[in-house]
N, C-alpha and C. Protein backbone atom coordinates (compact mmCIF):
# COMPACT_ATOMS: atom_id res chain seq x y z
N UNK A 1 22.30 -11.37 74.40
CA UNK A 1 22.43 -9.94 74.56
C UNK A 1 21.11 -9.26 74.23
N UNK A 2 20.41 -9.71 72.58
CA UNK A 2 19.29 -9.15 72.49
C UNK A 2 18.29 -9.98 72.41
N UNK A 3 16.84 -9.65 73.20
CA UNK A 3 16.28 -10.65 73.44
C UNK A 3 15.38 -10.51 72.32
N UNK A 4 14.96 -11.06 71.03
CA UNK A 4 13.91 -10.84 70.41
C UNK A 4 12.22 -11.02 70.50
N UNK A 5 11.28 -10.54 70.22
CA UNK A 5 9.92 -11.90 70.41
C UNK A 5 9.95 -12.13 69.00
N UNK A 6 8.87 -13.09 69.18
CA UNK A 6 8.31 -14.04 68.44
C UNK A 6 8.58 -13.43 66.60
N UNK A 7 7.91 -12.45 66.59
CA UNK A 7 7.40 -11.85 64.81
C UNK A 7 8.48 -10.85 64.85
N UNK A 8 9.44 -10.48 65.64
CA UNK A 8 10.77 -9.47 65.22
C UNK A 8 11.67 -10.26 64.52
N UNK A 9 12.45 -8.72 63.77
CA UNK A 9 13.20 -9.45 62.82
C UNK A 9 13.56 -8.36 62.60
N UNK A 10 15.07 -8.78 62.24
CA UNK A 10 16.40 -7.64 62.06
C UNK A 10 16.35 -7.13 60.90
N UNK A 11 16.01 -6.20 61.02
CA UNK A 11 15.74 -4.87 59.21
C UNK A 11 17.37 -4.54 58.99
N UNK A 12 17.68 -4.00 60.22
CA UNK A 12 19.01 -3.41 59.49
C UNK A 12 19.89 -3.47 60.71
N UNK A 13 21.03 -3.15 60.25
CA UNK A 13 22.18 -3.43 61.48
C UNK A 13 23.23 -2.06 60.91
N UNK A 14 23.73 -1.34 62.27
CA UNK A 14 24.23 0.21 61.37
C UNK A 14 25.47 -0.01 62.49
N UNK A 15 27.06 0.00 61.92
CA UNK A 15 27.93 0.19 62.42
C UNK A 15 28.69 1.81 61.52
N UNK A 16 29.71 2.06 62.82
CA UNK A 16 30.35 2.99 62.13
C UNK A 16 31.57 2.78 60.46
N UNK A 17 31.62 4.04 60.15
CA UNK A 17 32.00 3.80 58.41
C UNK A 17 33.56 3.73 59.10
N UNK A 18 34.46 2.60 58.30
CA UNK A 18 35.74 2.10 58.19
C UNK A 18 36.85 3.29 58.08
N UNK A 19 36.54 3.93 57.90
CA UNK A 19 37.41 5.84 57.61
C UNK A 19 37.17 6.19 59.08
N UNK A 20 36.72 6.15 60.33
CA UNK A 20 36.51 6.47 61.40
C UNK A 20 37.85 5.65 62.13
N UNK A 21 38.15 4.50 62.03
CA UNK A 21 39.08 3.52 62.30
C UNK A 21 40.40 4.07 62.08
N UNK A 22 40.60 4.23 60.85
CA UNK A 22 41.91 5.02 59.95
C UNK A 22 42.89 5.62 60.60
N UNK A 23 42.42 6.95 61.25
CA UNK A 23 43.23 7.40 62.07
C UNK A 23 44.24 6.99 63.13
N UNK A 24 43.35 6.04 63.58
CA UNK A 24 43.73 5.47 65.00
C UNK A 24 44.46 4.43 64.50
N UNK A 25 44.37 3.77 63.49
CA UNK A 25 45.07 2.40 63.41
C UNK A 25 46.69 3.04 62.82
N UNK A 26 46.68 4.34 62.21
CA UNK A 26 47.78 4.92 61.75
C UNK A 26 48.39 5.19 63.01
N UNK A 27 47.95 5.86 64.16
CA UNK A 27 48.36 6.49 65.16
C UNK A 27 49.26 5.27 65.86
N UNK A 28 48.76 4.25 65.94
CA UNK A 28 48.62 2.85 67.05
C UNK A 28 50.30 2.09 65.99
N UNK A 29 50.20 2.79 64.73
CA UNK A 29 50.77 1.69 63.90
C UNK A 29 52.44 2.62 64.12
N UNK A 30 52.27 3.92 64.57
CA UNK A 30 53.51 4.58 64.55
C UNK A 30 54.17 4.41 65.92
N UNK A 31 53.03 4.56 67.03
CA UNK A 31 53.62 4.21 68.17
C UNK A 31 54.33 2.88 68.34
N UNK A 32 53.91 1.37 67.47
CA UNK A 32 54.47 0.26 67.63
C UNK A 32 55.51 0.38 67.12
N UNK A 33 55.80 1.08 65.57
CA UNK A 33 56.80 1.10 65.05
C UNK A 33 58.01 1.65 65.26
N UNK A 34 57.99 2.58 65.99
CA UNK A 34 58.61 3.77 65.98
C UNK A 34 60.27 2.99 66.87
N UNK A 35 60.05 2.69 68.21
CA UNK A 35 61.08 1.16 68.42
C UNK A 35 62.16 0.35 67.94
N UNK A 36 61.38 0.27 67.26
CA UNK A 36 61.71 -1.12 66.03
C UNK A 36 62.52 -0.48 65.24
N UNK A 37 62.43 0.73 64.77
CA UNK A 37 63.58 1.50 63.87
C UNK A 37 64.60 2.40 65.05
N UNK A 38 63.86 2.75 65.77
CA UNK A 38 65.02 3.95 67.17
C UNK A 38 66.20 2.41 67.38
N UNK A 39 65.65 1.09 67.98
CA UNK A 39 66.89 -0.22 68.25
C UNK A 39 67.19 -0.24 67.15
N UNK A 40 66.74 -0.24 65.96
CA UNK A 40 67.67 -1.16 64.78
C UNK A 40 69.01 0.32 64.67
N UNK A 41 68.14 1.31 64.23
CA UNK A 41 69.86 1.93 64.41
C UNK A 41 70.81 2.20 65.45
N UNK A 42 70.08 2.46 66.55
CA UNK A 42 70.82 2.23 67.93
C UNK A 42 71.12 0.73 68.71
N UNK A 43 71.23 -0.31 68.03
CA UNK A 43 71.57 -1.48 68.46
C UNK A 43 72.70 -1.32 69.09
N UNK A 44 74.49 -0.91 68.43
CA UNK A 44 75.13 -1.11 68.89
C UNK A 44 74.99 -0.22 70.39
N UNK A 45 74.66 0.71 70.28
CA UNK A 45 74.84 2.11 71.19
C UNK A 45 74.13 1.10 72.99
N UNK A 46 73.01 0.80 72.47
CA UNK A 46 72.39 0.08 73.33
C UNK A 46 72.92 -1.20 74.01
N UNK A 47 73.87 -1.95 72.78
CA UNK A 47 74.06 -3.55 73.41
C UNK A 47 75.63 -2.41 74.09
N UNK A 48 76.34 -1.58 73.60
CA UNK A 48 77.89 -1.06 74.28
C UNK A 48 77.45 -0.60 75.50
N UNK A 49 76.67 0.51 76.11
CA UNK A 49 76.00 1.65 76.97
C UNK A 49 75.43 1.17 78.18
N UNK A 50 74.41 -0.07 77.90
CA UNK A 50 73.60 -0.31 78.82
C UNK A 50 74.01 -2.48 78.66
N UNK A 51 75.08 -2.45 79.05
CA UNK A 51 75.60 -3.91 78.88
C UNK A 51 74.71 -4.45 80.59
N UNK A 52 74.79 -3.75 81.43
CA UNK A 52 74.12 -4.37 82.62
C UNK A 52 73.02 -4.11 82.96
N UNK A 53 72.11 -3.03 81.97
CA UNK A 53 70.79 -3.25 81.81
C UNK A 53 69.81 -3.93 80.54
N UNK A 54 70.62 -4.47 79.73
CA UNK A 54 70.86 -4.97 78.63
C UNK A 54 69.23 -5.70 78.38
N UNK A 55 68.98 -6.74 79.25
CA UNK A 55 67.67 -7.54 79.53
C UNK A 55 67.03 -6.93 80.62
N UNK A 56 66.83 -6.04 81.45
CA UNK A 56 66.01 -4.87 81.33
C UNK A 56 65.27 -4.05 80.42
N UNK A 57 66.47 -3.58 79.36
CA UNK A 57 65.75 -2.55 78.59
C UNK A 57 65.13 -3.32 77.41
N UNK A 58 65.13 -4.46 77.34
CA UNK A 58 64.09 -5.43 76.28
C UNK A 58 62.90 -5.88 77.26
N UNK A 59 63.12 -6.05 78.04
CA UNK A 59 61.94 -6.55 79.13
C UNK A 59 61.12 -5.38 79.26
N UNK A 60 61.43 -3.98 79.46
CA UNK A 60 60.48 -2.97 79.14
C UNK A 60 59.89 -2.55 77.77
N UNK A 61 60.81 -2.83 77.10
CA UNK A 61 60.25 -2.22 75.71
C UNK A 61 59.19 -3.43 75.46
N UNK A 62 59.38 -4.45 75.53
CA UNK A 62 58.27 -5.81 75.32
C UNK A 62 56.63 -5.70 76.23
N UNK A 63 57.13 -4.85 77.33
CA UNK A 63 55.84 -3.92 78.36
C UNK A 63 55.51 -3.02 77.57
N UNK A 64 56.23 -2.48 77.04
CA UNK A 64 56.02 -1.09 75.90
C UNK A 64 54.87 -1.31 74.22
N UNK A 65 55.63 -2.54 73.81
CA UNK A 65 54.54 -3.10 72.79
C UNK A 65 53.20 -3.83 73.21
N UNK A 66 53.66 -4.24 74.33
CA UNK A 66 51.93 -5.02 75.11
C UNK A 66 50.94 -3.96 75.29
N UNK A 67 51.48 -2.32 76.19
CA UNK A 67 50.55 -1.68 76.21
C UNK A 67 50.12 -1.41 75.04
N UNK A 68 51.01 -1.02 74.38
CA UNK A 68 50.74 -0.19 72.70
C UNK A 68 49.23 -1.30 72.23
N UNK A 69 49.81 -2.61 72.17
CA UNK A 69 49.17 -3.42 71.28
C UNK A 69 47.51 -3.97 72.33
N UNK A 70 47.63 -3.34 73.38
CA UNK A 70 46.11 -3.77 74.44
C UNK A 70 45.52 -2.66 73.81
N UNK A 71 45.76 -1.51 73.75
CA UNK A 71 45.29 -0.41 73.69
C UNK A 71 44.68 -0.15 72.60
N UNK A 72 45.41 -0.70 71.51
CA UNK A 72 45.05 -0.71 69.81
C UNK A 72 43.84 -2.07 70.04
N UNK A 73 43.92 -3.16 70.60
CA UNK A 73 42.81 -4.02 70.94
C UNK A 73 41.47 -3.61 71.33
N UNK A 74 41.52 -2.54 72.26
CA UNK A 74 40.16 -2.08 72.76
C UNK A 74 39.98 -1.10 71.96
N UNK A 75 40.58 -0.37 71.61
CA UNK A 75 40.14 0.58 70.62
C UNK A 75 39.31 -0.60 69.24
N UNK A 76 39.80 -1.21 68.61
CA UNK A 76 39.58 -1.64 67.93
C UNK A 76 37.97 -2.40 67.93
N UNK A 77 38.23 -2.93 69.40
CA UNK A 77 37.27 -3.77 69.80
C UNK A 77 35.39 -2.95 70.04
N UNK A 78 36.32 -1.55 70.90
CA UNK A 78 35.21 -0.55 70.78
C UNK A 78 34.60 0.08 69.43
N UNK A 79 35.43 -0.35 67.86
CA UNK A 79 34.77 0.30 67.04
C UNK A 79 33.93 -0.94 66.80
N UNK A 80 34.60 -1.77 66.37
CA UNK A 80 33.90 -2.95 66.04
C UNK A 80 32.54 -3.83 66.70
N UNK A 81 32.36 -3.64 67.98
CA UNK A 81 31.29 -4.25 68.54
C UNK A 81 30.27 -2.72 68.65
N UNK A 82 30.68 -1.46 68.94
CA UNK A 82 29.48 -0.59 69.05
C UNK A 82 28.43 -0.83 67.95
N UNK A 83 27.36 -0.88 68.18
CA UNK A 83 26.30 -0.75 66.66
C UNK A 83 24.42 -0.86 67.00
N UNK A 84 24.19 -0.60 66.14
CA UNK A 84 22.70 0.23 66.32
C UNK A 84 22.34 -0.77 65.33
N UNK A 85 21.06 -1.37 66.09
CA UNK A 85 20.23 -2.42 65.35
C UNK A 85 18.61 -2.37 65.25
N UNK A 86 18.03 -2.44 64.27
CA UNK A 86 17.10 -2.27 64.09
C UNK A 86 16.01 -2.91 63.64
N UNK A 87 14.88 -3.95 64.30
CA UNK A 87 13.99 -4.62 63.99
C UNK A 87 12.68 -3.91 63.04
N UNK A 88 12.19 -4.57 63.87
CA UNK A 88 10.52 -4.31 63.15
C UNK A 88 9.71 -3.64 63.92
N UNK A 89 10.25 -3.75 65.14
CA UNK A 89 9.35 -3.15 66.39
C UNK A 89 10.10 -2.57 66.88
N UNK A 90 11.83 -2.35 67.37
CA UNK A 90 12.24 -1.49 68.28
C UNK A 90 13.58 -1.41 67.27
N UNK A 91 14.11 -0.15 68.19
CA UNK A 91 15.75 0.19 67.67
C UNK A 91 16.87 -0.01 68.76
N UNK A 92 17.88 -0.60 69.51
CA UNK A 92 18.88 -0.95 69.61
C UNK A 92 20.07 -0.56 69.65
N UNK A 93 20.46 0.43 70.33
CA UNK A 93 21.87 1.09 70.53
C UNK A 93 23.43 0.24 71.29
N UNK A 94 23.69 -0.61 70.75
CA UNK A 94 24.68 -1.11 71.48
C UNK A 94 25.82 -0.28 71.67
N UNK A 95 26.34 -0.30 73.04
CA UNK A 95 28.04 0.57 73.10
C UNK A 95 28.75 -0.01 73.77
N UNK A 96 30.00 -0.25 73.53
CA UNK A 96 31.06 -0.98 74.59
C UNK A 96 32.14 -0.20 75.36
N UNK A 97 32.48 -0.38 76.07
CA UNK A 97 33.49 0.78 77.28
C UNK A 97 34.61 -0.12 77.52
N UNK A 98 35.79 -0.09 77.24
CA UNK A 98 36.74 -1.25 77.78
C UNK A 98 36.27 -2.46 77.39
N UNK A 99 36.63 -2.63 77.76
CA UNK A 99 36.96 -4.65 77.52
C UNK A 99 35.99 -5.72 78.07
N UNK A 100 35.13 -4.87 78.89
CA UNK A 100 33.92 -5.87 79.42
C UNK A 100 32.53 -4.55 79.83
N UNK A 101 32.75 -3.48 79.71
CA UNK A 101 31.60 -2.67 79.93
C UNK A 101 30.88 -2.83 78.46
N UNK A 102 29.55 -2.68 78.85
CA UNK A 102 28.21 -2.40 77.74
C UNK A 102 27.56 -1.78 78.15
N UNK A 103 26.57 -0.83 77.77
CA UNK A 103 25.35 -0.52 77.27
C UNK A 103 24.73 -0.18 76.35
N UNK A 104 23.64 -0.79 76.61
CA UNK A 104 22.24 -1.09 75.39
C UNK A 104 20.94 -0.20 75.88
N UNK A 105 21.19 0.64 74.98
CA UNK A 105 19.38 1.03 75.08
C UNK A 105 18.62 1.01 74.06
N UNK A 106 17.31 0.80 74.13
CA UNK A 106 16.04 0.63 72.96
C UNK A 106 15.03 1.17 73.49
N UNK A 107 14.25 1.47 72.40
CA UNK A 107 13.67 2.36 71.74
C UNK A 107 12.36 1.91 71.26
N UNK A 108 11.33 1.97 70.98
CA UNK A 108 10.35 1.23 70.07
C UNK A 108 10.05 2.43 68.45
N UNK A 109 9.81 1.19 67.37
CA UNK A 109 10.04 2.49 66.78
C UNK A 109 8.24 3.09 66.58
N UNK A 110 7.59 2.98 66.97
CA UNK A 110 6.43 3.61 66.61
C UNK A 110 6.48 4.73 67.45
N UNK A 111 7.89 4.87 68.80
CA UNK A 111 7.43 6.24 69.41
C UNK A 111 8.36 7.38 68.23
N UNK A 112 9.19 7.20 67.44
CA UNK A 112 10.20 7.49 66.47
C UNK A 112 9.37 9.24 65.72
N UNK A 113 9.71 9.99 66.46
CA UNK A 113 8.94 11.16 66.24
C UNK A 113 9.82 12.07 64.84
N UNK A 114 10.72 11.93 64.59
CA UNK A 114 11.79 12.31 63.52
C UNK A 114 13.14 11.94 63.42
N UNK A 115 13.70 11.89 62.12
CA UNK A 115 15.34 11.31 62.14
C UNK A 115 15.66 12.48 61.11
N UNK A 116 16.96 13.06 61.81
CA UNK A 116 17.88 14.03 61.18
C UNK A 116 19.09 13.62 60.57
N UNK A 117 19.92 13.76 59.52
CA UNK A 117 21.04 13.49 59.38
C UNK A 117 21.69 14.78 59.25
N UNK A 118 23.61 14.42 59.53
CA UNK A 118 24.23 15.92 59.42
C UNK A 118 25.22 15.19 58.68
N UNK A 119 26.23 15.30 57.48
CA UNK A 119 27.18 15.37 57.08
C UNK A 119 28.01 16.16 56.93
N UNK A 120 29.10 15.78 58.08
CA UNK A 120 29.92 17.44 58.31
C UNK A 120 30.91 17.41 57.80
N UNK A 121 30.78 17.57 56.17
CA UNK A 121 32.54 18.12 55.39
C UNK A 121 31.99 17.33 54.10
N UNK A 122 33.58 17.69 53.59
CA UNK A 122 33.64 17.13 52.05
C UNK A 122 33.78 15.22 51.89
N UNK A 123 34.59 15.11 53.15
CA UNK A 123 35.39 13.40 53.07
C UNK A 123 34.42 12.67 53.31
N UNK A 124 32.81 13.23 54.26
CA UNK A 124 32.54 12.42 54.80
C UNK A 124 30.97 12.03 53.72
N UNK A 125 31.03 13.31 52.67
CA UNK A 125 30.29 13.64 51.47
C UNK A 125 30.55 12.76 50.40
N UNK A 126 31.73 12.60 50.31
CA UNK A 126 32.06 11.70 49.38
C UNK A 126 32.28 10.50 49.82
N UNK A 127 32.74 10.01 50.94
CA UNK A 127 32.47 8.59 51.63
C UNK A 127 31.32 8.28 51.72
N UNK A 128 30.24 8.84 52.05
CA UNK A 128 28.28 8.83 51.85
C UNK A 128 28.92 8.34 53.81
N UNK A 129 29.24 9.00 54.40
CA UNK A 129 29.07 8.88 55.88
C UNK A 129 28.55 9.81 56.48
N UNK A 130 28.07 9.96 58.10
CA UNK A 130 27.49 11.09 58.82
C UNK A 130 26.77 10.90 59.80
N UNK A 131 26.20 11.39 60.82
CA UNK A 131 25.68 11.64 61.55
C UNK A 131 23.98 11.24 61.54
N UNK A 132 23.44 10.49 62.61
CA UNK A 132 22.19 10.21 62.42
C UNK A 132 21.47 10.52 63.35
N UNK A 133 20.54 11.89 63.44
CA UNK A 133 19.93 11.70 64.64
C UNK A 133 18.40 11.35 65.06
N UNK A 134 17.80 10.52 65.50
CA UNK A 134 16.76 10.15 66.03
C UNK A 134 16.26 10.34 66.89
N UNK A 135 14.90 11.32 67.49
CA UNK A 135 14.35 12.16 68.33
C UNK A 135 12.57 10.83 68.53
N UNK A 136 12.92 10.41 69.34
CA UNK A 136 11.84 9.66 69.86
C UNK A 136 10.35 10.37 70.81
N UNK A 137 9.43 10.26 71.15
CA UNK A 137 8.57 10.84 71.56
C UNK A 137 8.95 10.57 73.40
N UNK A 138 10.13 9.90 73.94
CA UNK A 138 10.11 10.22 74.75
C UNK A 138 11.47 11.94 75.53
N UNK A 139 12.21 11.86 76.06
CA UNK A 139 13.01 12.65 76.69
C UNK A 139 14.20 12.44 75.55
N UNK A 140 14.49 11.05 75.71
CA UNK A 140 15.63 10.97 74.83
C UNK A 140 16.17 10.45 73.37
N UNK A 141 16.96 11.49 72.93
CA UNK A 141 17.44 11.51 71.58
C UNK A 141 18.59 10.58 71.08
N UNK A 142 18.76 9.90 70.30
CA UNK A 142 20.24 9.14 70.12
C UNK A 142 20.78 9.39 68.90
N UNK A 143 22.11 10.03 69.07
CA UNK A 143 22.77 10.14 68.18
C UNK A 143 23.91 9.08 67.69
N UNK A 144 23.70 8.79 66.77
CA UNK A 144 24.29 7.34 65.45
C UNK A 144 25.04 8.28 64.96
N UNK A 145 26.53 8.10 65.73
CA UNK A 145 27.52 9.04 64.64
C UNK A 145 28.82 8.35 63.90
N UNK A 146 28.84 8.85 62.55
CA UNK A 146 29.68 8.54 61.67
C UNK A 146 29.15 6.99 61.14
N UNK A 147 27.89 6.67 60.91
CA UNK A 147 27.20 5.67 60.68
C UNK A 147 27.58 5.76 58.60
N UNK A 148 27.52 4.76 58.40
CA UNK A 148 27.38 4.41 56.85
C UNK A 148 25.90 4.44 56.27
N UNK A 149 26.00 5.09 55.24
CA UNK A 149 24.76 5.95 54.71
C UNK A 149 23.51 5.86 55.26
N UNK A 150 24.06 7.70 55.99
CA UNK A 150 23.06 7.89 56.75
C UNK A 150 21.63 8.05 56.49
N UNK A 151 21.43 8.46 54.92
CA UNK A 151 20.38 9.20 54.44
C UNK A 151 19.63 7.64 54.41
N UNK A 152 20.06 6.31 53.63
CA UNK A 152 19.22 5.18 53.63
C UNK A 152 19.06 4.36 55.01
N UNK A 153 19.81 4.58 55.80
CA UNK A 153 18.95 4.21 57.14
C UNK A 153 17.90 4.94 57.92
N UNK A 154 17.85 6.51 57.09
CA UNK A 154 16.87 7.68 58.18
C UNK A 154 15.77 7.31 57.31
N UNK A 155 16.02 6.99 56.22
CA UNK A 155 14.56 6.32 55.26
C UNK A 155 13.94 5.28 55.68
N UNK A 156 15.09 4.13 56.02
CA UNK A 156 14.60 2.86 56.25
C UNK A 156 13.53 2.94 57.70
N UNK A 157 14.40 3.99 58.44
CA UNK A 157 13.58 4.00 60.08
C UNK A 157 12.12 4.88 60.01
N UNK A 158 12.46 5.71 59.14
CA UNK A 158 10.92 6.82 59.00
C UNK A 158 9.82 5.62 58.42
N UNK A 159 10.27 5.06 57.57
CA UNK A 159 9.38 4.10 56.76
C UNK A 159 8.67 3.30 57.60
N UNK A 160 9.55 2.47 58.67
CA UNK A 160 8.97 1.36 59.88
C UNK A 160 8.30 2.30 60.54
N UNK A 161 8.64 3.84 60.84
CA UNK A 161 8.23 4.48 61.98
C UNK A 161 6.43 4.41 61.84
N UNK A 162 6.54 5.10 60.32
CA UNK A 162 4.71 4.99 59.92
C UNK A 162 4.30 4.17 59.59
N UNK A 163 4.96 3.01 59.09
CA UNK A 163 4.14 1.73 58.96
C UNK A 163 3.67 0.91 60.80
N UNK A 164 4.84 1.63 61.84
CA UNK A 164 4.29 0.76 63.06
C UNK A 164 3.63 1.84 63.46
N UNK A 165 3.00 3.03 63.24
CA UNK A 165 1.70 3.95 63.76
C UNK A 165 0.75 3.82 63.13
N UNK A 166 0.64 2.95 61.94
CA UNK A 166 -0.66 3.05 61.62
C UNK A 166 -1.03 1.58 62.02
N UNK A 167 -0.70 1.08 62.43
CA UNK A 167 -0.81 -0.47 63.14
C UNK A 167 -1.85 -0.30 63.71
């Protein structure tokens, strides 16, 4: 995926903070559940009511947990593989789209013209999470959001930035 040369070497590796996940795995965890308690008290109602759609209406609901549970997969999959990597010489934006889309863009860091951080609220103040933004000397800017402490990676990158300009 990333091709390195010779004298690079991975400084830092920045995924999003585990509180970004949270939501969604709550959301994903009510939609699976929710089923599972509507049949257990409606069992009889269901096996008396629908006796000749009986293995039908399990054959859908079993379509019903597959989507639920694909969906919670790529989500999952999209937090977990997105991430921003950072050598000695360039920076590294990985992103994933579905289940087989990527893109990667990089950066070198000596063009690294400033890095901003934003921490927007109290949760994300006291988690040490936030927003990272990096303004390169060309057109484009990349924003690293909800990254894990933002303030020691905008250090770590300013630091490489002037150590690879005075090269």
């Amino acid at each position: 995926m990333i091709q390195l040369n010779q004298k690079e070497e991975i400084i830092l590796a920045l995924h999003k903070h585990w509180i970004v996940i949270i939501g969604e795995v709550l959301f994903f965890s009510i939609l699976f559940f929710t089923p599972f308690f509507a049949t257990f008290f409606s069992f009889k109602i269901v096996e008396e009511y629908l006796k000749e759609y009986y293995y039908l209406f399990w054959f859908l609901l079993s379509i019903y947990f597959l989507t639920v549970y694909m969906a919670f997969f790529i989500t999952w999959m999209n937090y977990y593989l997105d991430m921003w990597v950072m050598t000695n010489e360039r920076m590294f934006y990985i992103e994933h789209s579905g289940i087989f889309g990527r893109n990667v863009s990089e950066f070198l860091i000596k063009n690294v013209q400033d890095a901003t951080i934003e921490i927007p609220g109290m949760i994300p103040s006291l988690l040490k999470y936030g927003n990272l933004l990096v303004q390169t000397a060309g057109e484009k800017n990349f924003l690293i959001k909800q990254v894990q402490n933002p303030e020691k990676a905008k250090n770590i990158i300013m630091e490489y930035s002037k150590t690879a300009n005075n090269v």
